[in-house]
Protein backbone atom coordinates (compact mmCIF):
# COMPACT_ATOMS: atom_id res chain seq x y z
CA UNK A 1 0.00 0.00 0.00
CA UNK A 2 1.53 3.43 -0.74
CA UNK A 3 1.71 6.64 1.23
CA UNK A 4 -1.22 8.07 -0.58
CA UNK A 5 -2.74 5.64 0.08
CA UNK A 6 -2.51 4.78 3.41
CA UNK A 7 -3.10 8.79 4.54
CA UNK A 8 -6.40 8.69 2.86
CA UNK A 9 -7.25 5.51 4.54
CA UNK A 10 -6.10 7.20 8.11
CA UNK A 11 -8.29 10.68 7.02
CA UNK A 12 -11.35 8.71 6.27
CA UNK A 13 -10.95 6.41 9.64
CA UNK A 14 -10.73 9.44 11.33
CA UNK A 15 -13.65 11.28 9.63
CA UNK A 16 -16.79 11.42 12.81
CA UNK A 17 -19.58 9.82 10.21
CA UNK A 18 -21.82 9.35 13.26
CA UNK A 19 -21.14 12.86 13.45
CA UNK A 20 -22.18 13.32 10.05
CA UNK A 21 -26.25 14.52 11.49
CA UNK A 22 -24.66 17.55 13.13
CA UNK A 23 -23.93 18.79 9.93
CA UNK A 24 -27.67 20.05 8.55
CA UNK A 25 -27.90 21.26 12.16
CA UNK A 26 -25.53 23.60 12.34
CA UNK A 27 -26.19 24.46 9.07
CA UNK A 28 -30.08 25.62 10.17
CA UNK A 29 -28.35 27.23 12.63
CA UNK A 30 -25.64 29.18 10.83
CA UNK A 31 -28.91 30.19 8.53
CA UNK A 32 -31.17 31.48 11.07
CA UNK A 33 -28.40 34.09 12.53
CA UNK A 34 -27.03 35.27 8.74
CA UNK A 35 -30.00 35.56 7.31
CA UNK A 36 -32.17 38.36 9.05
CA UNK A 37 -28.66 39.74 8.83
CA UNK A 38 -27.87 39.50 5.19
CA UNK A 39 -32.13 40.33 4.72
CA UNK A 40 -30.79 43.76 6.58
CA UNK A 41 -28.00 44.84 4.36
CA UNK A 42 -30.22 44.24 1.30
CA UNK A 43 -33.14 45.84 2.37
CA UNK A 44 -30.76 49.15 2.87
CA UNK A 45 -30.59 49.09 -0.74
CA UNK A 46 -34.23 49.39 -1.73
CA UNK A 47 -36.56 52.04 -1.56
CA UNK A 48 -39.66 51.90 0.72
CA UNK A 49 -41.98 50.60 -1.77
CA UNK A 50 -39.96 48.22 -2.93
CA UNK A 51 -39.61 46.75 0.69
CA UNK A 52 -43.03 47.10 1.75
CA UNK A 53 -43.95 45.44 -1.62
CA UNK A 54 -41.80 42.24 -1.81
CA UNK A 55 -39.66 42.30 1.74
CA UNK A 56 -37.81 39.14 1.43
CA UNK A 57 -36.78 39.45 -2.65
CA UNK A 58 -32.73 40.96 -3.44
CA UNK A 59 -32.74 44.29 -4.58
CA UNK A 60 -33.66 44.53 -8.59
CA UNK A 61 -31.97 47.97 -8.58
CA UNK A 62 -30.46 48.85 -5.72
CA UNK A 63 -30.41 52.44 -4.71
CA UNK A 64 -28.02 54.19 -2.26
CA UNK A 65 -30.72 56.76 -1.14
CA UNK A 66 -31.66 55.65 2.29
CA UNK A 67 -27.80 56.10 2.69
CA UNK A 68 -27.64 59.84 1.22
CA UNK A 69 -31.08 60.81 2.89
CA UNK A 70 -29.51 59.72 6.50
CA UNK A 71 -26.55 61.64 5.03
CA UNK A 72 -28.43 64.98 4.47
CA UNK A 73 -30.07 64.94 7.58
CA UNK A 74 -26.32 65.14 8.94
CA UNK A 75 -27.29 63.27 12.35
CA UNK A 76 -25.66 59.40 11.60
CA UNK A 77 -22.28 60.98 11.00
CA UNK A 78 -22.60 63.17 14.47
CA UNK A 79 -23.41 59.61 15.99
CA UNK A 80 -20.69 57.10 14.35
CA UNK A 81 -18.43 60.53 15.57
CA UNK A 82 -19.95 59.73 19.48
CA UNK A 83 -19.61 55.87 19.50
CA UNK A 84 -16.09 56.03 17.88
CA UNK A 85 -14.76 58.42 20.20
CA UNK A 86 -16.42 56.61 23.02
CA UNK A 87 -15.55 53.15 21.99
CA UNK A 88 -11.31 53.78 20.90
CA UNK A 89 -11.03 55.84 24.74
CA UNK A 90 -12.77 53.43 26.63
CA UNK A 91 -11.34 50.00 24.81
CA UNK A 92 -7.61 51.55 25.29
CA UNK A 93 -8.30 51.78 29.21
CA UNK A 94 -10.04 49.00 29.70
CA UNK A 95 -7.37 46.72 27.99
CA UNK A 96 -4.75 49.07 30.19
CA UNK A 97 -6.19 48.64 33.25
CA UNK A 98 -6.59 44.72 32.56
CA UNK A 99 -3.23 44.23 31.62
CA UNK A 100 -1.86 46.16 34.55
CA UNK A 101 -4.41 44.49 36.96
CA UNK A 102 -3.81 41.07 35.57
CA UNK A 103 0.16 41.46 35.76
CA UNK A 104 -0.13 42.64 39.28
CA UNK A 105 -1.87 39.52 40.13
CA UNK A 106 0.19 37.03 38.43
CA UNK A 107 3.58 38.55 39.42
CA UNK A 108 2.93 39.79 43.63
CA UNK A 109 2.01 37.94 46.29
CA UNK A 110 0.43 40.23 48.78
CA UNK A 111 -2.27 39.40 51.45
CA UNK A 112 -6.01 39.22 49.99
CA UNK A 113 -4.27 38.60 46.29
CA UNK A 114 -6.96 35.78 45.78
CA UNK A 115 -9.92 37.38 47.91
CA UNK A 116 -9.87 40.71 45.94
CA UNK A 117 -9.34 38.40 42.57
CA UNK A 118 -12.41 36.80 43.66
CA UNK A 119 -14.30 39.78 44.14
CA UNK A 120 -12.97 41.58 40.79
CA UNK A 121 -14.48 38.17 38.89
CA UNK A 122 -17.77 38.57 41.07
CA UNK A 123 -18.05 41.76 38.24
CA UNK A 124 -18.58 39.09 35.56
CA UNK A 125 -21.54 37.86 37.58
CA UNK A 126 -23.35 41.41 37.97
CA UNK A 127 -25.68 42.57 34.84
CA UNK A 128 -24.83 45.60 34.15
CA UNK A 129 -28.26 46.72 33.81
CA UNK A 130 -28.16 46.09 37.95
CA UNK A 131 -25.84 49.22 38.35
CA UNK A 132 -27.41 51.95 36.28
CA UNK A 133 -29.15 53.56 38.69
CA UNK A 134 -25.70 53.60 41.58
CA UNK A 135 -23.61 54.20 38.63
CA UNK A 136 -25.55 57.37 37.62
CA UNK A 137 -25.70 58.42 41.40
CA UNK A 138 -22.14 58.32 41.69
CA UNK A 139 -21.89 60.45 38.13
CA UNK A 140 -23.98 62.94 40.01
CA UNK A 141 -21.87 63.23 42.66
CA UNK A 142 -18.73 63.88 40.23
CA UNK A 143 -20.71 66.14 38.28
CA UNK A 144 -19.77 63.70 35.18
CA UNK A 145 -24.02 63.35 34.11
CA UNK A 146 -24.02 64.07 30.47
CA UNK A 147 -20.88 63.79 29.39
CA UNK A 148 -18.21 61.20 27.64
CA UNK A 149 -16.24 61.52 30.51
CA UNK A 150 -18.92 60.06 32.71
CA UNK A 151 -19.63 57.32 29.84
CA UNK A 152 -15.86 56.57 29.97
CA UNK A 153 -15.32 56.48 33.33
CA UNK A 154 -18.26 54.14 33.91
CA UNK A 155 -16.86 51.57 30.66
CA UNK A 156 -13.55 51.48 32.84
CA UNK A 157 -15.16 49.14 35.37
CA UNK A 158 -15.96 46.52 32.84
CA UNK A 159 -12.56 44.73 33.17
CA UNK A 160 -13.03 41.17 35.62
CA UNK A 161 -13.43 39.60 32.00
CA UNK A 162 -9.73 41.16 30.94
CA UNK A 163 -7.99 40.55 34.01
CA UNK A 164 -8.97 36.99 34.08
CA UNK A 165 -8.15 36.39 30.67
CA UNK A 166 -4.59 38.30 31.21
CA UNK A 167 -3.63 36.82 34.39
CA UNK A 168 -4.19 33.18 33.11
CA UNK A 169 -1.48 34.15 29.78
CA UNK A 170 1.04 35.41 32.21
CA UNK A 171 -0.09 32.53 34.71
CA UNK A 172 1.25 30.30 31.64
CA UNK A 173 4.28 32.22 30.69
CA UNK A 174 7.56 30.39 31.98
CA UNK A 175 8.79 31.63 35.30
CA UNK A 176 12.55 31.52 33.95
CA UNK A 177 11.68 34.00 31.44
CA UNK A 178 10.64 36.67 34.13
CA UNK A 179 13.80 35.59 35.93
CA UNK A 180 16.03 35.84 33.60
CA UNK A 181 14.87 39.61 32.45
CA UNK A 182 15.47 40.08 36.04
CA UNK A 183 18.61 39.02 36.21
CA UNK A 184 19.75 41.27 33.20
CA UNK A 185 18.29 44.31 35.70
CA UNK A 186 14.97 44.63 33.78
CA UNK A 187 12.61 46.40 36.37
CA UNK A 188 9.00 45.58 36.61
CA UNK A 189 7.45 48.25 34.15
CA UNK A 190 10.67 46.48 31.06
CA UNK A 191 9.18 43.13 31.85
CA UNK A 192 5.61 44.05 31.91
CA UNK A 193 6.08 46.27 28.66
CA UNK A 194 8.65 44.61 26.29
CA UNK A 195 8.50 40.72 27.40
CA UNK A 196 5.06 39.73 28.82
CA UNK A 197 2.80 42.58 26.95
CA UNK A 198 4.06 41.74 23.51
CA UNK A 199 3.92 38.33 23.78
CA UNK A 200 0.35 38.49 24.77
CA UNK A 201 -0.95 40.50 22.37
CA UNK A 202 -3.16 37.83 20.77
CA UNK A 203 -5.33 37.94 24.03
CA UNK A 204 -5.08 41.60 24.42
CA UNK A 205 -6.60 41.65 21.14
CA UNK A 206 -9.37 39.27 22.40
CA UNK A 207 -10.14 41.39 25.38
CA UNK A 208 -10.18 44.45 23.02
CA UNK A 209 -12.77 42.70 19.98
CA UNK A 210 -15.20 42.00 22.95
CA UNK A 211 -15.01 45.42 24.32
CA UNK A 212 -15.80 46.99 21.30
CA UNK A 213 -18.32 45.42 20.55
CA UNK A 214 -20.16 45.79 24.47
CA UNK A 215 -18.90 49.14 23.99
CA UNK A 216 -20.19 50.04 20.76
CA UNK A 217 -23.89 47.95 21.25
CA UNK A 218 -24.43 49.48 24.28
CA UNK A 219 -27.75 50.90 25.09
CA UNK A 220 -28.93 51.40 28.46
CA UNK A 221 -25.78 53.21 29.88
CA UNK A 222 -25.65 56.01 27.07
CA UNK A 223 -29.61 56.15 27.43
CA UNK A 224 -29.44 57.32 30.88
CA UNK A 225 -26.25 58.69 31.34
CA UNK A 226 -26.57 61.20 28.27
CA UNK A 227 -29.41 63.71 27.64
CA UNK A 228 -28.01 65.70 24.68
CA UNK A 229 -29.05 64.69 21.79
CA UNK A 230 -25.87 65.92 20.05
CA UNK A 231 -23.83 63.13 21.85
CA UNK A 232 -26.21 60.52 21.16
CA UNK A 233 -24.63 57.32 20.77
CA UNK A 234 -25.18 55.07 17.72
CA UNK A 235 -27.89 52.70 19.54
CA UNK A 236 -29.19 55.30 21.01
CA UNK A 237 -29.63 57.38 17.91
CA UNK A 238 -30.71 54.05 16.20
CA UNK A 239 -33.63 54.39 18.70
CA UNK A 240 -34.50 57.92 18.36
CA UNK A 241 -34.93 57.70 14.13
CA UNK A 242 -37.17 54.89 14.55
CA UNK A 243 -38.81 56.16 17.10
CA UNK A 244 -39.71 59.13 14.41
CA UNK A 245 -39.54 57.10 10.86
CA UNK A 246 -41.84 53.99 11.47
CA UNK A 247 -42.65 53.74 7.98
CA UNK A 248 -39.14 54.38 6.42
CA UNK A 249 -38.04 50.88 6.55
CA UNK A 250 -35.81 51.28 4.09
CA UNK A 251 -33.86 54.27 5.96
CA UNK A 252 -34.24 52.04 8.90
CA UNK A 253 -32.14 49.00 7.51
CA UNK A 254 -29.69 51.51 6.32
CA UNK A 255 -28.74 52.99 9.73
CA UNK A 256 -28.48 49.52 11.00
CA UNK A 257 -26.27 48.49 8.59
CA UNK A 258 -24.23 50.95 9.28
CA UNK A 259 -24.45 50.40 12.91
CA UNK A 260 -23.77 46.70 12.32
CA UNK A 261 -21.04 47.37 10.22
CA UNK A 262 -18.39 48.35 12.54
CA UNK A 263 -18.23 45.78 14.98
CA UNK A 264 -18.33 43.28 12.42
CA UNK A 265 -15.25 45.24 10.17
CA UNK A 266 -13.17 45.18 13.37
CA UNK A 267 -13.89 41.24 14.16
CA UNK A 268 -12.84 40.70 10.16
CA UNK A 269 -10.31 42.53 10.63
CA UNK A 270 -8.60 40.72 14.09
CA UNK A 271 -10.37 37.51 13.51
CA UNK A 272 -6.92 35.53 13.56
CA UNK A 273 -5.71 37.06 16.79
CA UNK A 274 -9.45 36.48 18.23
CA UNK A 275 -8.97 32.75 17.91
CA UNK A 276 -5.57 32.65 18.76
CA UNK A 277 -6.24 34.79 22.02
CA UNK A 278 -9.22 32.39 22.86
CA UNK A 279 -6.96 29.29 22.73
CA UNK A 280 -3.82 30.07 24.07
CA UNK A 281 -5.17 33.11 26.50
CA UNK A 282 -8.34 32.06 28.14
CA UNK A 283 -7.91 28.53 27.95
CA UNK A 284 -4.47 28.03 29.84
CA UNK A 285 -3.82 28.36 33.48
């Protein structure tokens, strides 16, 4: 028997036919999630009438005014503005903080390390929908109500899920490695910035695809937390032109494509680091 041969013979032993069912499911699956999605960017493209007339058929000559009307009215631009700025501040500190948090916690050893580990990862627990109402007490207080600041400041709590992620990469990093920068009189800040950070930047990247895209999909923080409608949010704003163009489906599909569109360029985008931060980052430890 040759090599060829004998590799094909190993591939199909090791091919999971009673498996094989799984298939069609996930399929159904995989179709059920893309399509109201793909039935979204479409539907951008037509005009009302064409929408309300046949919803579900492709576009037979797609049109880019829903786009230039929510252009003209000059408010989606002001918005993407809002979220962006909002988003790249607070994504930057929260991976920051994480990485500083988690490297403090794999590297000390101090009294409480694991108690106040265990009550940072209690934050993954708590919806934050449960802490609008302190949170927005506490802005009053600061005098941060109605502002990015405020929005900021509050997206800087949301980082149990980074530190945990963080701590278990350096957690797995070789010992002798720290050591060894040590020895060649590399202080803390050298080993934390050009041995342990760079080497984890596939999970920093992890920790910074899911905060943008809490960040960015946010709702009920920005909804409270800012009254002017000049630094509406994206979701927010989302909510406020339906709220006033029920019958402009078309329109409607357009802004949230747009709104859609981000989070899903950036995952694109870092996809490969993604997966490689999910297996080697939050899976070892």
């Amino acid at each position: 028997m040759t090599t060829a041969t004998t590799t094909r013979a190993n591939r199909t032993r090791r091919f999971p036919y009673r498996m094989i069912w799984l298939y069609p499911l996930l399929a159904l699956l995989a179709l059920t999630i893309l399509f109201p999605l793909a039935w979204m960017f479409y539907s951008a493209f037509k005009t009302n009438s064409a929408v309300l007339a046949n919803p579900f058929s492709f576009p037979l000559h797609p049109t880019l005014a829903n786009f230039r009307a929510l252009l003209s009215e000059g408010e989606l631009p002001f918005w993407l503005r809002n979220s962006a700025l909002v988003t790249a501040v607070s994504v930057v500190l929260v991976v920051g903080l994480s990485a500083a948090a988690a490297y403090g916690f794999s590297t000390f050893e101090f009294r409480g390390k694991n108690l106040l580990f265990a009550f940072l990862i209690l934050g993954l627990m708590i919806p934050p929908q449960a802490l609008v109402i302190a949170g927005f007490k506490w802005l009053s207080i600061l005098h941060l109500t109605d502002s990015f600041g405020g929005l900021i400041f509050t997206y800087c709590s949301w980082t149990p899920f980074g530190i945990l992620v963080l701590r278990n990469f350096f957690d797995s990093i070789p010992k002798d490695l720290r050591e060894a920068a040590t020895i060649d009189g590399a202080s803390h800040f050298t080993i934390f910035w050009r041995v342990l950070l760079p080497l984890a930047r596939p999970a920093v990247s992890t920790i910074a695809i899911f905060n943008v895209v809490w960040i960015w999909n946010d709702f009920i923080y920005p909804l409270v937390y800012l009254q002017s409608q000049d630094k509406y949010t994206v979701p927010v704003g989302v909510l406020q032109f339906q709220g006033r163009s029920t019958s402009a489906i078309g329109e409607q599909m357009a802004v949230l494509a747009v709104a859609t569109a981000v989070p899903l360029l950036v995952y694109f985008l870092f996809r490969r680091h993604f997966v490689r931060g999910v297996l080697e980052g939050a899976v070892k430890g």
